[in-house]
C-alpha atoms as a PDB file:
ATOM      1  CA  UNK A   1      -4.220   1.805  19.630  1.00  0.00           C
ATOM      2  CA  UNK A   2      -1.550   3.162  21.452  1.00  0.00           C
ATOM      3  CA  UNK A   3       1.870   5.327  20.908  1.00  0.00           C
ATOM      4  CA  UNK A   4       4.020   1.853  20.719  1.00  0.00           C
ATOM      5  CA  UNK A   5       5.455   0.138  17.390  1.00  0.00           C
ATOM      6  CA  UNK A   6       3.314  -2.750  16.825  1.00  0.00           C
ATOM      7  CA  UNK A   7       2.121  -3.242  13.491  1.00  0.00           C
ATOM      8  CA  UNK A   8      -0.526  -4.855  11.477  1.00  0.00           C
ATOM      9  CA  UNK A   9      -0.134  -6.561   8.178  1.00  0.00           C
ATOM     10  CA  UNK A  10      -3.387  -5.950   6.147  1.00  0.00           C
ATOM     11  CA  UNK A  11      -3.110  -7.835   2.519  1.00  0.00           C
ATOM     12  CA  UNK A  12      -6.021  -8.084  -0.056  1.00  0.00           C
ATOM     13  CA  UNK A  13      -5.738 -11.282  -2.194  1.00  0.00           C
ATOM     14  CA  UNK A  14      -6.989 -12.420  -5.347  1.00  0.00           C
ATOM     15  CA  UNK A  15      -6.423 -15.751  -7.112  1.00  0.00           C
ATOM     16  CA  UNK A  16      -2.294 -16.180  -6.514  1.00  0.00           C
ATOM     17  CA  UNK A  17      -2.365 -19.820  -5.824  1.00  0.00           C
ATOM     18  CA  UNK A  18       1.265 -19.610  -7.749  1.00  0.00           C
ATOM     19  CA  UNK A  19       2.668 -17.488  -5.652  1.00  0.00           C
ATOM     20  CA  UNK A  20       1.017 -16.962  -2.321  1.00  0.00           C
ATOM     21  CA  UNK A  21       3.055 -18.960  -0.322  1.00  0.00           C
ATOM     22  CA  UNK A  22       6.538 -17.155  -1.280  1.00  0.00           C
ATOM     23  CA  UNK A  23       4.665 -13.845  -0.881  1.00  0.00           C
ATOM     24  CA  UNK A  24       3.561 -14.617   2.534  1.00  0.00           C
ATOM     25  CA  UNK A  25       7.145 -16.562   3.481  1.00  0.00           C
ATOM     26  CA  UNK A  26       8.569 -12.796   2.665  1.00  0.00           C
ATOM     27  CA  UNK A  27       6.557 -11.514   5.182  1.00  0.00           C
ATOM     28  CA  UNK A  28       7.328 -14.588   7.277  1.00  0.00           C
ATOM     29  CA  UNK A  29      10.799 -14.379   7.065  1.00  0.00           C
ATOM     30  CA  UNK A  30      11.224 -10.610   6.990  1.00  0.00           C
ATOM     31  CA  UNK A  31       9.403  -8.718   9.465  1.00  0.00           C
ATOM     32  CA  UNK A  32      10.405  -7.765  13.134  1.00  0.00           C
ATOM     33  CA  UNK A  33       8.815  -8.436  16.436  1.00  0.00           C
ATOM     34  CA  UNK A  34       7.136  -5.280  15.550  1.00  0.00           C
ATOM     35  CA  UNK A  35       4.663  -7.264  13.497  1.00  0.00           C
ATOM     36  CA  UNK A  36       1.515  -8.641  15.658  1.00  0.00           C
ATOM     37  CA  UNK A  37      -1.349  -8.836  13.092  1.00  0.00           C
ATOM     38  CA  UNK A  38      -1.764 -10.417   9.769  1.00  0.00           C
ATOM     39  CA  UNK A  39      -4.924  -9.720   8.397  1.00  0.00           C
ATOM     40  CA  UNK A  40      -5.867 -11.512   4.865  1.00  0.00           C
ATOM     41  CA  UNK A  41      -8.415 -10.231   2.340  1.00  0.00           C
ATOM     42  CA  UNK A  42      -9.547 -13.237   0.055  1.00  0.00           C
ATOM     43  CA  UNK A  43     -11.558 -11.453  -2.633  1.00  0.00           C
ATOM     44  CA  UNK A  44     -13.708 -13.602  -4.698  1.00  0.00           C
ATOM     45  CA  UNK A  45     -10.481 -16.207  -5.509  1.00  0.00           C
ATOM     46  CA  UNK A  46     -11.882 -19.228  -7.285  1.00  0.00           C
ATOM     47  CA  UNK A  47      -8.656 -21.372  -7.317  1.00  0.00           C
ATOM     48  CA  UNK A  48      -6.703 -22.969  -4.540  1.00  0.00           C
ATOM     49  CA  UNK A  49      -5.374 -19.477  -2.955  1.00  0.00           C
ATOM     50  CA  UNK A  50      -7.253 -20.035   0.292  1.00  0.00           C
ATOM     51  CA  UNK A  51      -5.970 -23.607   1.030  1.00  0.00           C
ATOM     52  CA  UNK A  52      -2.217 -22.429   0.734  1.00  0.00           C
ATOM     53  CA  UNK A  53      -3.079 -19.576   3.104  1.00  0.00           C
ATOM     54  CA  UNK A  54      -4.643 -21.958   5.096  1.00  0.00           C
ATOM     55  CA  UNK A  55      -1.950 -24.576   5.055  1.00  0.00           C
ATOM     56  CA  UNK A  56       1.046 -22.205   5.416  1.00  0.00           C
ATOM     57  CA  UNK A  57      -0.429 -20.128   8.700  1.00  0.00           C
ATOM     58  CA  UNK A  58      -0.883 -23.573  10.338  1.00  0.00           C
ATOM     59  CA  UNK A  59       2.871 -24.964   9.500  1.00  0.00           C
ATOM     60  CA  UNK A  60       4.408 -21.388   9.965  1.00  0.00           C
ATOM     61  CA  UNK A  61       1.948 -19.851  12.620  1.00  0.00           C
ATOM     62  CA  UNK A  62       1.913 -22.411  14.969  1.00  0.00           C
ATOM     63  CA  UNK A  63       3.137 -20.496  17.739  1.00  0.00           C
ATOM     64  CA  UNK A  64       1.001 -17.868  17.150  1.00  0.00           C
ATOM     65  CA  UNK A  65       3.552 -15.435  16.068  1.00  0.00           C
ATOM     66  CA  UNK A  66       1.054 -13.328  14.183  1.00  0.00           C
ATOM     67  CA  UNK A  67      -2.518 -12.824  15.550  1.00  0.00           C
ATOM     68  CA  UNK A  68      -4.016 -13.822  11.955  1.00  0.00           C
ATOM     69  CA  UNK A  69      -7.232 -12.969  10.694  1.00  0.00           C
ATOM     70  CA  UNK A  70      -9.198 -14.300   7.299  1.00  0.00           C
ATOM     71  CA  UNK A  71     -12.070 -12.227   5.553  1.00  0.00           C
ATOM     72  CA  UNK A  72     -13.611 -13.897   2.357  1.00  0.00           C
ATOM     73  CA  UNK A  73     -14.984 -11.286   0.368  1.00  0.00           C
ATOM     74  CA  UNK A  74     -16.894 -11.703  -3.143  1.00  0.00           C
ATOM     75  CA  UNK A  75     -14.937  -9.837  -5.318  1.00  0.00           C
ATOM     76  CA  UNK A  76     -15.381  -6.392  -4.161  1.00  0.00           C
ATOM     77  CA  UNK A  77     -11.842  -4.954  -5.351  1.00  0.00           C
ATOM     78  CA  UNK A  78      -8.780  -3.270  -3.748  1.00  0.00           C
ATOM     79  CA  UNK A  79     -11.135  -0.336  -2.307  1.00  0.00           C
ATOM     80  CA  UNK A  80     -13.341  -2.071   0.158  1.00  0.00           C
ATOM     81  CA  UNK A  81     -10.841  -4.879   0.857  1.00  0.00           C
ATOM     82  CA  UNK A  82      -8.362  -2.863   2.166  1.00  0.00           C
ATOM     83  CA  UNK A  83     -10.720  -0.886   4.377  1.00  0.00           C
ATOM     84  CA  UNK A  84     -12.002  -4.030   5.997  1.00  0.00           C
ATOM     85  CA  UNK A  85      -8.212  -5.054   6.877  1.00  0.00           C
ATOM     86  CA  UNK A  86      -7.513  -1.434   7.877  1.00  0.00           C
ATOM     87  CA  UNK A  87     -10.733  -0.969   9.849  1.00  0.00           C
ATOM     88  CA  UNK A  88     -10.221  -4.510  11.644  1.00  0.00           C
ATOM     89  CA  UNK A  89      -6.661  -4.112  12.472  1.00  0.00           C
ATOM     90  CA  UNK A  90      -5.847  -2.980  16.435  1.00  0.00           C
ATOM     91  CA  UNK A  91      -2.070  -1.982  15.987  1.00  0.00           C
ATOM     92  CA  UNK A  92      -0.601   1.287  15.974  1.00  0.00           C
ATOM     93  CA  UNK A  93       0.792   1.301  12.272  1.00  0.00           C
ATOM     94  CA  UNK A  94      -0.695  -0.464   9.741  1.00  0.00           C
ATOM     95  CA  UNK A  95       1.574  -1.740   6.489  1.00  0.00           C
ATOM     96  CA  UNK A  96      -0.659  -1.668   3.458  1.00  0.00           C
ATOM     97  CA  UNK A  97       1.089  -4.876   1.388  1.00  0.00           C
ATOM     98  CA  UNK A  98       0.261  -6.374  -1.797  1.00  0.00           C
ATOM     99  CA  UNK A  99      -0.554  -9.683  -2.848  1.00  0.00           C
ATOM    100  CA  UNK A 100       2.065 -10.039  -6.166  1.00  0.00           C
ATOM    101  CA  UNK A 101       5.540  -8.451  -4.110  1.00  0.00           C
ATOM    102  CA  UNK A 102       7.901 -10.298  -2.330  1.00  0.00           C
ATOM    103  CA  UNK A 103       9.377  -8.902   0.537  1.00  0.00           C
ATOM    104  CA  UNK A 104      13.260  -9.740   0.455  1.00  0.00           C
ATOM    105  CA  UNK A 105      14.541  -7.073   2.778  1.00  0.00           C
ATOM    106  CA  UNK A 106      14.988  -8.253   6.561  1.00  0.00           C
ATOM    107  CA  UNK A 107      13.071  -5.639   9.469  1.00  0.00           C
ATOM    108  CA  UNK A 108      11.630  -3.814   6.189  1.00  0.00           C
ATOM    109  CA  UNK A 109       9.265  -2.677   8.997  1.00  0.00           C
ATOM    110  CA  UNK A 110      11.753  -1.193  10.960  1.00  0.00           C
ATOM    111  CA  UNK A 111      13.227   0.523   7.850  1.00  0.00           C
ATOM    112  CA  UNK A 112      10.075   1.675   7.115  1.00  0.00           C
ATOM    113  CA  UNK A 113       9.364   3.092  10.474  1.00  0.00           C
ATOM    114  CA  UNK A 114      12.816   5.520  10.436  1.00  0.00           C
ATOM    115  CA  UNK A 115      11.183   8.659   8.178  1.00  0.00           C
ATOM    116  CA  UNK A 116       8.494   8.476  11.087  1.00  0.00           C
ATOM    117  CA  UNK A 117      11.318   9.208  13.414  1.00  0.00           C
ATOM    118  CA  UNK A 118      12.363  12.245  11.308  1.00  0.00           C
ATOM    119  CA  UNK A 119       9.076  13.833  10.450  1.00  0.00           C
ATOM    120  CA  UNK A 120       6.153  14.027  12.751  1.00  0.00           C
ATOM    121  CA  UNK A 121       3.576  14.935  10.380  1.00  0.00           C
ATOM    122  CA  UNK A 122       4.005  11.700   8.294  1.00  0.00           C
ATOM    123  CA  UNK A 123       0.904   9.486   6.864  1.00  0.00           C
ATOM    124  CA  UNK A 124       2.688   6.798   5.217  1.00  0.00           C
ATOM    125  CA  UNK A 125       5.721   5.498   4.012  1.00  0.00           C
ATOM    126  CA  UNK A 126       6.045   3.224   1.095  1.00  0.00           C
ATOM    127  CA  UNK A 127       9.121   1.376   0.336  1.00  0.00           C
ATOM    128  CA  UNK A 128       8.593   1.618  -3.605  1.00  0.00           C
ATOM    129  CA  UNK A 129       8.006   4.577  -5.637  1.00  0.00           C
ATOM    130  CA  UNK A 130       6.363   8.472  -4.926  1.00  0.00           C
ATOM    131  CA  UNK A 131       5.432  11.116  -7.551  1.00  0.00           C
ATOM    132  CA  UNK A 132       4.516  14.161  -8.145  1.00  0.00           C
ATOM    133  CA  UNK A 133       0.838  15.191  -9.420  1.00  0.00           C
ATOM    134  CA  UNK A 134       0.049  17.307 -12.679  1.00  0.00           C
ATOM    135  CA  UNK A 135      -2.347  18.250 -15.746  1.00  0.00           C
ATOM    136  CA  UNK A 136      -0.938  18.231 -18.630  1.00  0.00           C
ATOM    137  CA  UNK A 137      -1.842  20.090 -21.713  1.00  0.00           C
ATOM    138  CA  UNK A 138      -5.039  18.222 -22.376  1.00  0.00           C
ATOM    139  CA  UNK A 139      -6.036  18.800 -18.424  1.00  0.00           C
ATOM    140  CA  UNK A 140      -5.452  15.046 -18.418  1.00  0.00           C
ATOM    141  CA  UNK A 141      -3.810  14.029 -14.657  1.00  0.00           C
ATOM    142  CA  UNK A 142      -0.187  12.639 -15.234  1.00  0.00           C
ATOM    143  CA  UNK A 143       2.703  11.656 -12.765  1.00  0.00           C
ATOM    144  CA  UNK A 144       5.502  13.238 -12.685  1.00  0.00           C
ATOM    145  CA  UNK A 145       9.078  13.552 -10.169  1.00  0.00           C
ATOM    146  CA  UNK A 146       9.073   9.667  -9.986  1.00  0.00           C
ATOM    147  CA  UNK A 147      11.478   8.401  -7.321  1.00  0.00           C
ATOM    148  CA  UNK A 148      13.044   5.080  -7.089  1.00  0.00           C
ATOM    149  CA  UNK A 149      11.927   3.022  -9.910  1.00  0.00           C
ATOM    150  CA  UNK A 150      15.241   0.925  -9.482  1.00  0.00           C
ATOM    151  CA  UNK A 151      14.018  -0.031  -6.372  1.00  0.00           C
ATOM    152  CA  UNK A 152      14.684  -3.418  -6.410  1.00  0.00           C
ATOM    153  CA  UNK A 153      18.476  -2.646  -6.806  1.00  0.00           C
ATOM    154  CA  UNK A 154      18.188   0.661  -5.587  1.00  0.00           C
ATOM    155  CA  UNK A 155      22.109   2.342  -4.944  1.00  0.00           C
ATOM    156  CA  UNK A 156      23.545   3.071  -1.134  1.00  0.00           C
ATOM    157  CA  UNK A 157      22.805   6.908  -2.135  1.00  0.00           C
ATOM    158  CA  UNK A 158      18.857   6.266  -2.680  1.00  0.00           C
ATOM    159  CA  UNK A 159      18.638   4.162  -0.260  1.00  0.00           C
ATOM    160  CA  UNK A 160      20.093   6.669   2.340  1.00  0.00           C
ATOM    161  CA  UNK A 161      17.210   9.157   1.102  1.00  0.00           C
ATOM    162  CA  UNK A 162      13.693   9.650   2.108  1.00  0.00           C
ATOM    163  CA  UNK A 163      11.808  11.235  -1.097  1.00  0.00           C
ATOM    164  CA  UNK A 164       8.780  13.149  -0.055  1.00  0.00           C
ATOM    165  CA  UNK A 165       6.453  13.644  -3.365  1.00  0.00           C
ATOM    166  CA  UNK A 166       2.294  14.340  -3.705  1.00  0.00           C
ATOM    167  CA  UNK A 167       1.726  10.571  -3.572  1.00  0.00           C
ATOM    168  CA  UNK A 168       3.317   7.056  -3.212  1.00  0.00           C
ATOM    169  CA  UNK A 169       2.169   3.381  -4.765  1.00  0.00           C
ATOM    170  CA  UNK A 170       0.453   1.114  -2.304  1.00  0.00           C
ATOM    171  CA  UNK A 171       2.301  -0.943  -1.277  1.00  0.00           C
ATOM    172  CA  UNK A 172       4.370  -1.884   1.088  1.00  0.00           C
ATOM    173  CA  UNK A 173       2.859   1.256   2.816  1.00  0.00           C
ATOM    174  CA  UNK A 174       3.536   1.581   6.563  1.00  0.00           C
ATOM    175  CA  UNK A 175       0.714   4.041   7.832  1.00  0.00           C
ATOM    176  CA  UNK A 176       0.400   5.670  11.064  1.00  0.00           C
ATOM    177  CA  UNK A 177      -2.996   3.924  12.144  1.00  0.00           C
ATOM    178  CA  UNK A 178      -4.478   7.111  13.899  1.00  0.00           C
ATOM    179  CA  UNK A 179      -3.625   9.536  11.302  1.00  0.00           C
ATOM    180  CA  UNK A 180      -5.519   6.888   8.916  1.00  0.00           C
ATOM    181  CA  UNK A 181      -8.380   7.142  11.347  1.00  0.00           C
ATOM    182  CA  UNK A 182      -9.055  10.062  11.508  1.00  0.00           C
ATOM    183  CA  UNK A 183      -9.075  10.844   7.343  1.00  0.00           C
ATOM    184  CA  UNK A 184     -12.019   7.533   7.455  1.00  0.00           C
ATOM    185  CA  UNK A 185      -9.744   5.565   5.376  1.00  0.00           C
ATOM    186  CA  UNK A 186      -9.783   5.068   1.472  1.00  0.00           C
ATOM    187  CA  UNK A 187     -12.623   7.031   0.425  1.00  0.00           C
ATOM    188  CA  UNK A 188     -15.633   4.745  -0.998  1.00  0.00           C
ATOM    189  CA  UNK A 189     -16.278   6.974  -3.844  1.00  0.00           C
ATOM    190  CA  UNK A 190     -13.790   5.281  -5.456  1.00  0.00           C
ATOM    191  CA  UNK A 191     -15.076   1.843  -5.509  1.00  0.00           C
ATOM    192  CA  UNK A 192     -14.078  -0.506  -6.868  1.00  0.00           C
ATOM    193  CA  UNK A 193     -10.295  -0.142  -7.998  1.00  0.00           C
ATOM    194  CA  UNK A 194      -7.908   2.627  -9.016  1.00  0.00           C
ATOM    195  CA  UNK A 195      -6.608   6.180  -7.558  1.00  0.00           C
ATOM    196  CA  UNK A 196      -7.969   5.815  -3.959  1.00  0.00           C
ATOM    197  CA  UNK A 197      -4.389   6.052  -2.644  1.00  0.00           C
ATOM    198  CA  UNK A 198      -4.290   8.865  -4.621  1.00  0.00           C
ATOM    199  CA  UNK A 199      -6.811  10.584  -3.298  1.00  0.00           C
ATOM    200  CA  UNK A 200      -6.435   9.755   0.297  1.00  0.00           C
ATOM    201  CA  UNK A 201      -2.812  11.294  -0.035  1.00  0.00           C
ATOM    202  CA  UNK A 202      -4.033  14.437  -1.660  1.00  0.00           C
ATOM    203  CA  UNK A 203      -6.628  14.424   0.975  1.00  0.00           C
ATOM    204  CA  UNK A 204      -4.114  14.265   4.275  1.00  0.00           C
ATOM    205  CA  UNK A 205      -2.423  17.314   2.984  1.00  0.00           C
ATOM    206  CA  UNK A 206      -5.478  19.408   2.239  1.00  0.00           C
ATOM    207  CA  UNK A 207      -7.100  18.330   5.313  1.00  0.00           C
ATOM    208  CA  UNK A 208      -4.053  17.723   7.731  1.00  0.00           C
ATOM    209  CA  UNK A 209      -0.993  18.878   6.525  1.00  0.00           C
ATOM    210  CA  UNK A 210       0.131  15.492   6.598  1.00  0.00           C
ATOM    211  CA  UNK A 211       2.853  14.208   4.290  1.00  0.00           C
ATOM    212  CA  UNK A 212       3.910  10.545   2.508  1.00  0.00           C
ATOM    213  CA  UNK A 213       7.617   9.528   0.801  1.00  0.00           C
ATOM    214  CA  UNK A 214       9.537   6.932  -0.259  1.00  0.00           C
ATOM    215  CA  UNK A 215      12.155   5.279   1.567  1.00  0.00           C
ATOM    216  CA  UNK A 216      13.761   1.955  -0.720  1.00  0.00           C
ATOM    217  CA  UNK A 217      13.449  -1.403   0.431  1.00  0.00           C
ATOM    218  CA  UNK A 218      14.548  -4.463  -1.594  1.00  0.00           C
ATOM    219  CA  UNK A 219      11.658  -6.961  -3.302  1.00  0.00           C
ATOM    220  CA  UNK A 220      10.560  -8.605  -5.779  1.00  0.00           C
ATOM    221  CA  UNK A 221       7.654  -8.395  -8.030  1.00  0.00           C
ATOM    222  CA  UNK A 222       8.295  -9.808 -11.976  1.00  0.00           C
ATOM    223  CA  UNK A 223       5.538  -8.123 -14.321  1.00  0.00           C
ATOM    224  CA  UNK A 224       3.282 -11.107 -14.604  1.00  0.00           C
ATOM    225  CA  UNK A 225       2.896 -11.589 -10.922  1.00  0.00           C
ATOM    226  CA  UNK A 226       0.515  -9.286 -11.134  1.00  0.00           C
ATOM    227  CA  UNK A 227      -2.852  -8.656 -12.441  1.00  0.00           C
ATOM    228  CA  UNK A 228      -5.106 -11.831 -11.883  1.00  0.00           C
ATOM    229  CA  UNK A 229      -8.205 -10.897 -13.032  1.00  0.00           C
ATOM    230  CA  UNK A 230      -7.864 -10.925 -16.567  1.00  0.00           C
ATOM    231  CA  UNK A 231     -11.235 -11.298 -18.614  1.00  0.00           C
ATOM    232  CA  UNK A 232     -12.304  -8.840 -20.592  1.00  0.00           C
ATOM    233  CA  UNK A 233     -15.582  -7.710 -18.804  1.00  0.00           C
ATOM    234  CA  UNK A 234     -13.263  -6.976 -15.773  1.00  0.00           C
ATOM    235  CA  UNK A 235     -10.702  -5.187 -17.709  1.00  0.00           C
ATOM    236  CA  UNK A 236     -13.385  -3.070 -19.228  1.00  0.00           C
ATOM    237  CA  UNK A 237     -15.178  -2.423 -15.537  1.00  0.00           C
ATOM    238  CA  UNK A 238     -11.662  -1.354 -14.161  1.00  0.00           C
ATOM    239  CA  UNK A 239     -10.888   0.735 -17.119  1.00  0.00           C
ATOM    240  CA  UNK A 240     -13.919   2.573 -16.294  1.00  0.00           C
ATOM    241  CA  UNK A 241     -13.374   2.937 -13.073  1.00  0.00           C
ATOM    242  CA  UNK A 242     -10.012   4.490 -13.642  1.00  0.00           C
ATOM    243  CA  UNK A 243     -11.657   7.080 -16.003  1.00  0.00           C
ATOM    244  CA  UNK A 244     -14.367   7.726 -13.277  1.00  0.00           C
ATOM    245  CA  UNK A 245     -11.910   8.029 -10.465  1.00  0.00           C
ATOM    246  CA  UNK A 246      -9.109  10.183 -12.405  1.00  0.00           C
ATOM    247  CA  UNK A 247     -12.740  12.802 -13.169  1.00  0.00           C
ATOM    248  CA  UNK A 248     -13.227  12.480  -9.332  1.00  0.00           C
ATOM    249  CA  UNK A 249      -9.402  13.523  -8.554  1.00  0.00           C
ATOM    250  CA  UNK A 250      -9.687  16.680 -11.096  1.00  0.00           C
ATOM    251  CA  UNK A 251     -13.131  17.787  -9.427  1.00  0.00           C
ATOM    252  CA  UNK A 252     -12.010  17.331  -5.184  1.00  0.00           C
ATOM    253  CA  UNK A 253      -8.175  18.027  -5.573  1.00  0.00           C
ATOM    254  CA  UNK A 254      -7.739  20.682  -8.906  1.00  0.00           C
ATOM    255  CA  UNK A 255      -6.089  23.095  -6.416  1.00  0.00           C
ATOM    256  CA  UNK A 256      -3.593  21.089  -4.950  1.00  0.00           C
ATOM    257  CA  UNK A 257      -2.543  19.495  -8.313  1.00  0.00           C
ATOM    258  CA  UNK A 258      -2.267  22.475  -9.978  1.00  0.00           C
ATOM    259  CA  UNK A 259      -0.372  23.873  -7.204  1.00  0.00           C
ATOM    260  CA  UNK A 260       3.223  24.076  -5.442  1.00  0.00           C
ATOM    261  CA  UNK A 261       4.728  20.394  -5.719  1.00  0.00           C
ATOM    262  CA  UNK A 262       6.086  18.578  -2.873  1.00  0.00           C
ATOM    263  CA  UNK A 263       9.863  17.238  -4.211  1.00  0.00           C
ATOM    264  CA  UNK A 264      12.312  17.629  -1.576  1.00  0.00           C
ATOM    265  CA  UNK A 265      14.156  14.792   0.542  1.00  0.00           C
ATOM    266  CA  UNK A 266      16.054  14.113   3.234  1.00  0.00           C
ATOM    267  CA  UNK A 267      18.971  11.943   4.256  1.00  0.00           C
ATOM    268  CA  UNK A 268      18.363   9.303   6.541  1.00  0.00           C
END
């Protein structure tokens, strides 16, 4: 890693054989010269996911614009997927994407990058939605201060205005790769699924003083897009490990959620 702008694209996938290819053709068609890496997660899929991967990297990658790389993983979740992209990828900054949003804004990567440019003490910088994090009467963790959930049609005013909250949603997330380094990544505790992001934000502040916003890009990403893994037994194993994980926020991070918000932002 070095102090220039090239970026690697980790993505976990799971079973989006209707959809992969205009996911990835976002990418494709969207991001800079800034991009250099596209790392794939494909976490226990069971349909045709990997052959579309397959066939679209070898029509649209033939030049080699992307150094691409494929894990297979047997379903081990978001948690441990996106550490093996993160921990495999060489760039400087690191965009966290997901598998069910299509990227329809062209150099989102470079629109990404601006806060960076503004604040130095920046971890990431998603181009959907931050919050705020709180207790609420039943000491039960709620969000709160939500920016941008117009984002796909968001107005020239947001879209001039970098929202710096507690927390932002995972993706698209550009991170600065060193500052990711050094907090060792999503924290494994929170295998499988759920609140990871969470905590790692929570986590840069109390440990680094480092911050994370929202800056607006335009995408798509309809409701049933998402969510793939649909039987009951995994519903009720990622239901759990939401309750675990939002016990495991209270215990490491009670002071800072209980404390002075972040909910300021800056024009851009």
């Amino acid at each position: 890693m070095n102090n220039s702008n090239d970026i690697s694209i980790v993505m976990p996938i799971h079973n989006q054989e209707s959809i992969i290819f205009k996911i990835l053709m976002g990418i494709y068609k969207n991001s800079s010269s800034y991009v250099k890496e596209l790392i794939l997660i494909l976490d226990g899929c069971t349909d045709n996911t990997q052959e579309i991967v397959e066939k679209f990297l070898n029509t649209y990658n033939k030049d080699n614009r992307f150094d691409t790389r494929i894990f297979i993983t047997p379903n081990i979740f978001e948690v441990q997927s996106c550490n093996i992209g993160f921990r495999s990828a060489t760039c400087s900054w690191i965009i966290n994407m997901q598998d069910d949003i299509e990227i329809t804004e062209r150099h989102f990567d470079k629109r990404l990058m601006k806060p960076f440019l503004r604040m130095h003490n920046l971890l990431g910088v998603t181009g959907r939605d931050a919050a705020n994090v709180y207790l609420n009467s039943k000491n039960e963790i709620i969000f709160g201060d939500l920016t941008g959930r117009d984002a796909k049609f968001p107005s020239l005013k947001e879209r001039n205005k970098f929202y710096v909250r507690d927390i932002i949603n995972r993706a698209p997330i550009l991170f600065n790769h060193e500052k990711l380094k050094e907090l060792n990544y999503l924290d494994e505790d929170f295998v499988p699924i759920c609140q990871d992001d969470t905590d790692l934000f929570l986590r840069a502040y109390k440990e680094k003083n480092y911050l994370c916003g929202s800056y607006l890009i335009d995408y798509n990403s309809p409701l049933e897009w998402g969510g793939t893994r649909k039987s009951i037994e995994v519903s009720n194993f990622v239901h759990w490990s939401e309750q675990k994980n939002m016990q495991l926020l209270k215990e490491r991070h009670y002071d800072i959620i209980v404390g002075e918000k972040h909910n300021f932002e800056i024009n851009i």
